[in-house]
PDB file of N, CA and C in Angstrom:
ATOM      1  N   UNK A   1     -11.253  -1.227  -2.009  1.00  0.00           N
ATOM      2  CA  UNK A   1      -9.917  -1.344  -2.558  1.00  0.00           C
ATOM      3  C   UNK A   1      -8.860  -1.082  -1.487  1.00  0.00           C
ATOM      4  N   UNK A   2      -8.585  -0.197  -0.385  1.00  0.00           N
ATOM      5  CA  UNK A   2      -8.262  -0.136   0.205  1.00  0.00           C
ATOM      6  C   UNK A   2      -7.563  -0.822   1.165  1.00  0.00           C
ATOM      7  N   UNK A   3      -9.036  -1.803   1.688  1.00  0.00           N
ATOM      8  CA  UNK A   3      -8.578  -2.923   2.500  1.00  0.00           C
ATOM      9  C   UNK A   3      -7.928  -3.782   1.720  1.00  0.00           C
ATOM     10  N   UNK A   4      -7.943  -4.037   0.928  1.00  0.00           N
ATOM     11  CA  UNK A   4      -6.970  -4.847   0.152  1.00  0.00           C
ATOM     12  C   UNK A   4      -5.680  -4.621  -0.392  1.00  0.00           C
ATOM     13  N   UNK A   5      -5.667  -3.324  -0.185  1.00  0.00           N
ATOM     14  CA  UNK A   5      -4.101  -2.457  -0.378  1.00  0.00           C
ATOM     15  C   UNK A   5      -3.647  -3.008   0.947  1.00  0.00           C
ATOM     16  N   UNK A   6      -4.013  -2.732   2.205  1.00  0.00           N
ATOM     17  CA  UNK A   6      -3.400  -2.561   3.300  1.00  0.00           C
ATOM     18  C   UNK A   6      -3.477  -4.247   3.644  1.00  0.00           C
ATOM     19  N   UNK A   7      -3.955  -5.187   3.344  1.00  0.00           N
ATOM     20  CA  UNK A   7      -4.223  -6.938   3.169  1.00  0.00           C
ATOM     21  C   UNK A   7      -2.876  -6.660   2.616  1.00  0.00           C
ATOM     22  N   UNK A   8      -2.496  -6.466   1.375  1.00  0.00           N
ATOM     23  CA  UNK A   8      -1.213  -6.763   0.346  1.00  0.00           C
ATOM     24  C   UNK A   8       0.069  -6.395   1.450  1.00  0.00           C
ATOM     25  N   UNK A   9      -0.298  -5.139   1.478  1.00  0.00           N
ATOM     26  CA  UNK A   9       0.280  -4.813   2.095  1.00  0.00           C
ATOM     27  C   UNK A   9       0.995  -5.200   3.379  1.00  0.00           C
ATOM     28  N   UNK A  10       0.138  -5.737   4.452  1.00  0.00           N
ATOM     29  CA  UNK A  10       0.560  -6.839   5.707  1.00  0.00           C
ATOM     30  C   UNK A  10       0.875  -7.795   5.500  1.00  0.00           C
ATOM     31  N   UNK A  11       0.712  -8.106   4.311  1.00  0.00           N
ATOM     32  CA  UNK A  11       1.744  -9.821   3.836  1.00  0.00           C
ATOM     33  C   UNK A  11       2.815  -9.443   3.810  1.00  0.00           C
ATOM     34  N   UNK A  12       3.178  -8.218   2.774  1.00  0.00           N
ATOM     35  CA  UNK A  12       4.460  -7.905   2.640  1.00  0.00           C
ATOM     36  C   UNK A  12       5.311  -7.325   3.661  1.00  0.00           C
ATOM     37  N   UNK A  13       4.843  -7.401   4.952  1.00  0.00           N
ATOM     38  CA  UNK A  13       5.396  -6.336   6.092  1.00  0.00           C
ATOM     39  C   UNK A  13       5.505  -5.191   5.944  1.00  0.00           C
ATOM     40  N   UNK A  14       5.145  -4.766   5.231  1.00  0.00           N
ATOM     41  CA  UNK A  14       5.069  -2.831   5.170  1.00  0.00           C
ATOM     42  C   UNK A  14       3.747  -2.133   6.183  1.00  0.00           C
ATOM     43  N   UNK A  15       2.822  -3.054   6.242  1.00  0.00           N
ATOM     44  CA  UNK A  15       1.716  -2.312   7.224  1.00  0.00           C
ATOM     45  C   UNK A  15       1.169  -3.034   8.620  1.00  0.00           C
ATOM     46  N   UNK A  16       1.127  -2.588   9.341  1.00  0.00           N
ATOM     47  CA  UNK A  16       1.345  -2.959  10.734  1.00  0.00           C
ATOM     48  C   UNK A  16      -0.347  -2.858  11.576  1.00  0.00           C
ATOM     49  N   UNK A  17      -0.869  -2.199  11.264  1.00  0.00           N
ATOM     50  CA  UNK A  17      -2.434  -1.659  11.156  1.00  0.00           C
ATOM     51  C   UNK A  17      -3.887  -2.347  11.163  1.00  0.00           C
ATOM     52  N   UNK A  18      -4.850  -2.259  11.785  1.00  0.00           N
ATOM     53  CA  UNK A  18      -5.916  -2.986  10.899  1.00  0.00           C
ATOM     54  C   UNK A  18      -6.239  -2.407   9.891  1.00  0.00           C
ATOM     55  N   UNK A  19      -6.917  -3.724   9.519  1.00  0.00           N
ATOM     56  CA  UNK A  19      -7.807  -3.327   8.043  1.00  0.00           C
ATOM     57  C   UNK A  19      -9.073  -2.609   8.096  1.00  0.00           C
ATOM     58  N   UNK A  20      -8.937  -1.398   8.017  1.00  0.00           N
ATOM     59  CA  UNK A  20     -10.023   0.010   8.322  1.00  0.00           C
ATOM     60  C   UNK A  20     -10.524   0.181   7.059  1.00  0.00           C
ATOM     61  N   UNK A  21     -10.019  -0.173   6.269  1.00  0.00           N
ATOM     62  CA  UNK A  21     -10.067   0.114   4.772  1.00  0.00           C
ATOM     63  C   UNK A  21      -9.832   1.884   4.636  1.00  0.00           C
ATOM     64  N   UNK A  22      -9.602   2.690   5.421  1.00  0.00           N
ATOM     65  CA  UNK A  22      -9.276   4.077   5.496  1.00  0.00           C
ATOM     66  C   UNK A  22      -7.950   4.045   4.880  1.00  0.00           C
ATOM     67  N   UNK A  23      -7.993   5.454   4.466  1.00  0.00           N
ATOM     68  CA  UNK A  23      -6.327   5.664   3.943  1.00  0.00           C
ATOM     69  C   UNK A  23      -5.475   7.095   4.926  1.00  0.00           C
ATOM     70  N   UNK A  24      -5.369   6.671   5.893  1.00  0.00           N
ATOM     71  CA  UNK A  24      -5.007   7.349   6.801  1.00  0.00           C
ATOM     72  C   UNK A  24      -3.362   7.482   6.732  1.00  0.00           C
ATOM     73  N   UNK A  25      -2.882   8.210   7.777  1.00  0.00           N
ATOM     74  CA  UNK A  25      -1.217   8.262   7.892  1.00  0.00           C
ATOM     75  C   UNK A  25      -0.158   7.280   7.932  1.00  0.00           C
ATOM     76  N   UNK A  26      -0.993   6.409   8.708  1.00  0.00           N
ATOM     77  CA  UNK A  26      -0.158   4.931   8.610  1.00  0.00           C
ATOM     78  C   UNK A  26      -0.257   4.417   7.713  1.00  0.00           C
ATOM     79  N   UNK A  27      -1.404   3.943   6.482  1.00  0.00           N
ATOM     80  CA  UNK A  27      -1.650   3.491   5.003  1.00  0.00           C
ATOM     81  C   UNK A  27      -0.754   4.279   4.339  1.00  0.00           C
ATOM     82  N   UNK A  28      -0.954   5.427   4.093  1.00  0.00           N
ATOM     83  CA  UNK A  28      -0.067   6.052   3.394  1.00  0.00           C
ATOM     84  C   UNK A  28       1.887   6.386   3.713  1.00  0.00           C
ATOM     85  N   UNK A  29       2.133   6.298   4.617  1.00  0.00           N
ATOM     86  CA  UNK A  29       3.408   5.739   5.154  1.00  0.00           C
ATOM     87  C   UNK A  29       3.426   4.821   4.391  1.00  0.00           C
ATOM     88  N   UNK A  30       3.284   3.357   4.794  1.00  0.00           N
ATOM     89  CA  UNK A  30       3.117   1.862   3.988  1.00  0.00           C
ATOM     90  C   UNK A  30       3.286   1.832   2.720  1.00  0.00           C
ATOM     91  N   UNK A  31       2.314   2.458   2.169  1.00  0.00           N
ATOM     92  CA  UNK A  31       2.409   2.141   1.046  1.00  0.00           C
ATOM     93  C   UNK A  31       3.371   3.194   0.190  1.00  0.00           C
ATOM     94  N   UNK A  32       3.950   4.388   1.017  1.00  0.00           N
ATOM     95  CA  UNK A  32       5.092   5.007   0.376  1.00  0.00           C
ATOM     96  C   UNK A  32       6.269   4.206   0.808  1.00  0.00           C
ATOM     97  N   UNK A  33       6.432   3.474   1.662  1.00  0.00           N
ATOM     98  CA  UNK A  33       8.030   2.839   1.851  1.00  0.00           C
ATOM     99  C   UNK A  33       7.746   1.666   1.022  1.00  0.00           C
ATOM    100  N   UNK A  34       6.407   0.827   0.453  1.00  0.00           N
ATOM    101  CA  UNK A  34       6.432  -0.291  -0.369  1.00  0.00           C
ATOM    102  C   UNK A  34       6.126   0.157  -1.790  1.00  0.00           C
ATOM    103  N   UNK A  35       6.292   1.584  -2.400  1.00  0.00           N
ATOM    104  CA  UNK A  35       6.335   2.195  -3.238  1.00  0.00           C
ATOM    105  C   UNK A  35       8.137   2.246  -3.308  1.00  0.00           C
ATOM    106  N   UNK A  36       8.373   2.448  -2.485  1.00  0.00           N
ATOM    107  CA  UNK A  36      10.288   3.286  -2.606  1.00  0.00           C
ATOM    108  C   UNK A  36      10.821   1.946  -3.020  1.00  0.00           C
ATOM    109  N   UNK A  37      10.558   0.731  -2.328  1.00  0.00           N
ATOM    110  CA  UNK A  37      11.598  -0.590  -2.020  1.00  0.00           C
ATOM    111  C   UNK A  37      11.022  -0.643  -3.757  1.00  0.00           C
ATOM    112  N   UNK A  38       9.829  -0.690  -3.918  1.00  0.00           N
ATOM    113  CA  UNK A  38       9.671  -1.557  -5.590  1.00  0.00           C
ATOM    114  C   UNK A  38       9.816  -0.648  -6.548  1.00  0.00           C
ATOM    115  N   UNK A  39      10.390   0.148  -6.445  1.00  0.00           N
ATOM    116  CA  UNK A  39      10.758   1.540  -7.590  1.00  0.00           C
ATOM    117  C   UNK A  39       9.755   2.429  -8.165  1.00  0.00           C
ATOM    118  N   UNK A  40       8.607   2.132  -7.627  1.00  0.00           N
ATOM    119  CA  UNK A  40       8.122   3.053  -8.121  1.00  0.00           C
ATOM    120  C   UNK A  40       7.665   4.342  -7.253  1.00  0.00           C
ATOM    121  N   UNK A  41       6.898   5.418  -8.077  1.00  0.00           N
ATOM    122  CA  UNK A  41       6.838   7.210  -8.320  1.00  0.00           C
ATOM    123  C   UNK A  41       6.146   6.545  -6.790  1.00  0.00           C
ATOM    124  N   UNK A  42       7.143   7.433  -5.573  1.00  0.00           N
ATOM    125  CA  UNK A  42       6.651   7.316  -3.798  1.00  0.00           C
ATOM    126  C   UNK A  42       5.603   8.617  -3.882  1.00  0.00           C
ATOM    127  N   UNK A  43       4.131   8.395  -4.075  1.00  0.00           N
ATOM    128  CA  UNK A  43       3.194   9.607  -3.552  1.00  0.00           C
ATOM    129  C   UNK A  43       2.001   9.479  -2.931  1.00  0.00           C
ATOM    130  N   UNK A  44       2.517   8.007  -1.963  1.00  0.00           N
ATOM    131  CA  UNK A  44       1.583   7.444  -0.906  1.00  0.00           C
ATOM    132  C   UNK A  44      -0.058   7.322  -0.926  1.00  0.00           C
ATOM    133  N   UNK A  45      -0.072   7.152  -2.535  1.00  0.00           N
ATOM    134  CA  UNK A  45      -1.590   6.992  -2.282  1.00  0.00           C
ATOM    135  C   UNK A  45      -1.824   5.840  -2.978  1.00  0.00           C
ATOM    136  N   UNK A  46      -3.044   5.525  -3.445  1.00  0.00           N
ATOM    137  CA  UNK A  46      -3.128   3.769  -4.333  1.00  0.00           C
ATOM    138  C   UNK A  46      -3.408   4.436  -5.564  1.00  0.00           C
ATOM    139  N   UNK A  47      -2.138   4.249  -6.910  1.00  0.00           N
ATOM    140  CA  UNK A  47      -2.829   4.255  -8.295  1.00  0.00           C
ATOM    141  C   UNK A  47      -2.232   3.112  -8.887  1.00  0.00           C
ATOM    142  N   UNK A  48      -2.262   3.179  -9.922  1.00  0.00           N
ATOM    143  CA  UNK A  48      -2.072   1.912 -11.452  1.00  0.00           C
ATOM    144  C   UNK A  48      -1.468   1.338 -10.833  1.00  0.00           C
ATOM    145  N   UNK A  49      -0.153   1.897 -10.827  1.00  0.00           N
ATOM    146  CA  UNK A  49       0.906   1.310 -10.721  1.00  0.00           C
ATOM    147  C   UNK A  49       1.185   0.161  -9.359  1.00  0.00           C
ATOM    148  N   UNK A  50       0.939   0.838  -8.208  1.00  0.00           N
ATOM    149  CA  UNK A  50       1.065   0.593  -7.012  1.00  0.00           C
ATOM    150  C   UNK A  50       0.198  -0.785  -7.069  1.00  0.00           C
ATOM    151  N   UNK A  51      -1.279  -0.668  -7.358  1.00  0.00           N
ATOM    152  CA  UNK A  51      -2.304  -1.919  -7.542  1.00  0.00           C
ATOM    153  C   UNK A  51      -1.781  -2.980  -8.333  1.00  0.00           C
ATOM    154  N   UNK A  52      -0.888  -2.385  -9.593  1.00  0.00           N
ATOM    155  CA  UNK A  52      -0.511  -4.056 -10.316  1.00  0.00           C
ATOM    156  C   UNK A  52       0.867  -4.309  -9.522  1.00  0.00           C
ATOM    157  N   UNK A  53       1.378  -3.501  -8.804  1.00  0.00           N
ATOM    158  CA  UNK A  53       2.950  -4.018  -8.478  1.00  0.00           C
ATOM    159  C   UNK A  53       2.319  -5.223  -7.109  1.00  0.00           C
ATOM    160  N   UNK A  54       1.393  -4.782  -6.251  1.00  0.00           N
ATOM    161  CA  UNK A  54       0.744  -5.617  -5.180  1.00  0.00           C
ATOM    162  C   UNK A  54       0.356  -6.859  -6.024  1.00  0.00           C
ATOM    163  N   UNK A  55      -0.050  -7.191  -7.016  1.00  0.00           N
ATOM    164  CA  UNK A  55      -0.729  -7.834  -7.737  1.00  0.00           C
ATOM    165  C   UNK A  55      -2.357  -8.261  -7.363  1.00  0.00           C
ATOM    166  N   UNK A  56      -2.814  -6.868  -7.335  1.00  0.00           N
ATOM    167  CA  UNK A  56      -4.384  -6.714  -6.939  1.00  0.00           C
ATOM    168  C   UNK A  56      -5.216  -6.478  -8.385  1.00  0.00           C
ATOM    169  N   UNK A  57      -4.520  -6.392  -9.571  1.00  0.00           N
ATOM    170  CA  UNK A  57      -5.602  -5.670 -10.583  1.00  0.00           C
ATOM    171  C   UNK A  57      -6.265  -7.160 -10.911  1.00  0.00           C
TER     172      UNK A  57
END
């Protein structure tokens, strides 16, 4: 799941990174500034919300 957060994620320009599929400092950065821009709760990790806003579910 991961790598596919951080895949979504490099489309959208928020992650700069390879795809490690890890959720390291830079993943979690990413996906808290592509949490802030789309309104939702910023707590840099992958849940519900974050997965359907990427449109990964």
């Amino acid at each position: 799941m991961i790598v596919n957060v951080q895949r979504a994620l490099k489309e959208e320009g928020y992650y700069g990174g390879g795809l490690t599929g890890s959720l390291n400092s830079v993943t979690r950065r990413a996906i808290a500034n592509y949490q802030s821009d789309a309104g939702l709760i910023v707590n840099g990790i992958v849940d519900a919300p974050t997965v359907a806003s990427l449109g990964l579910e």
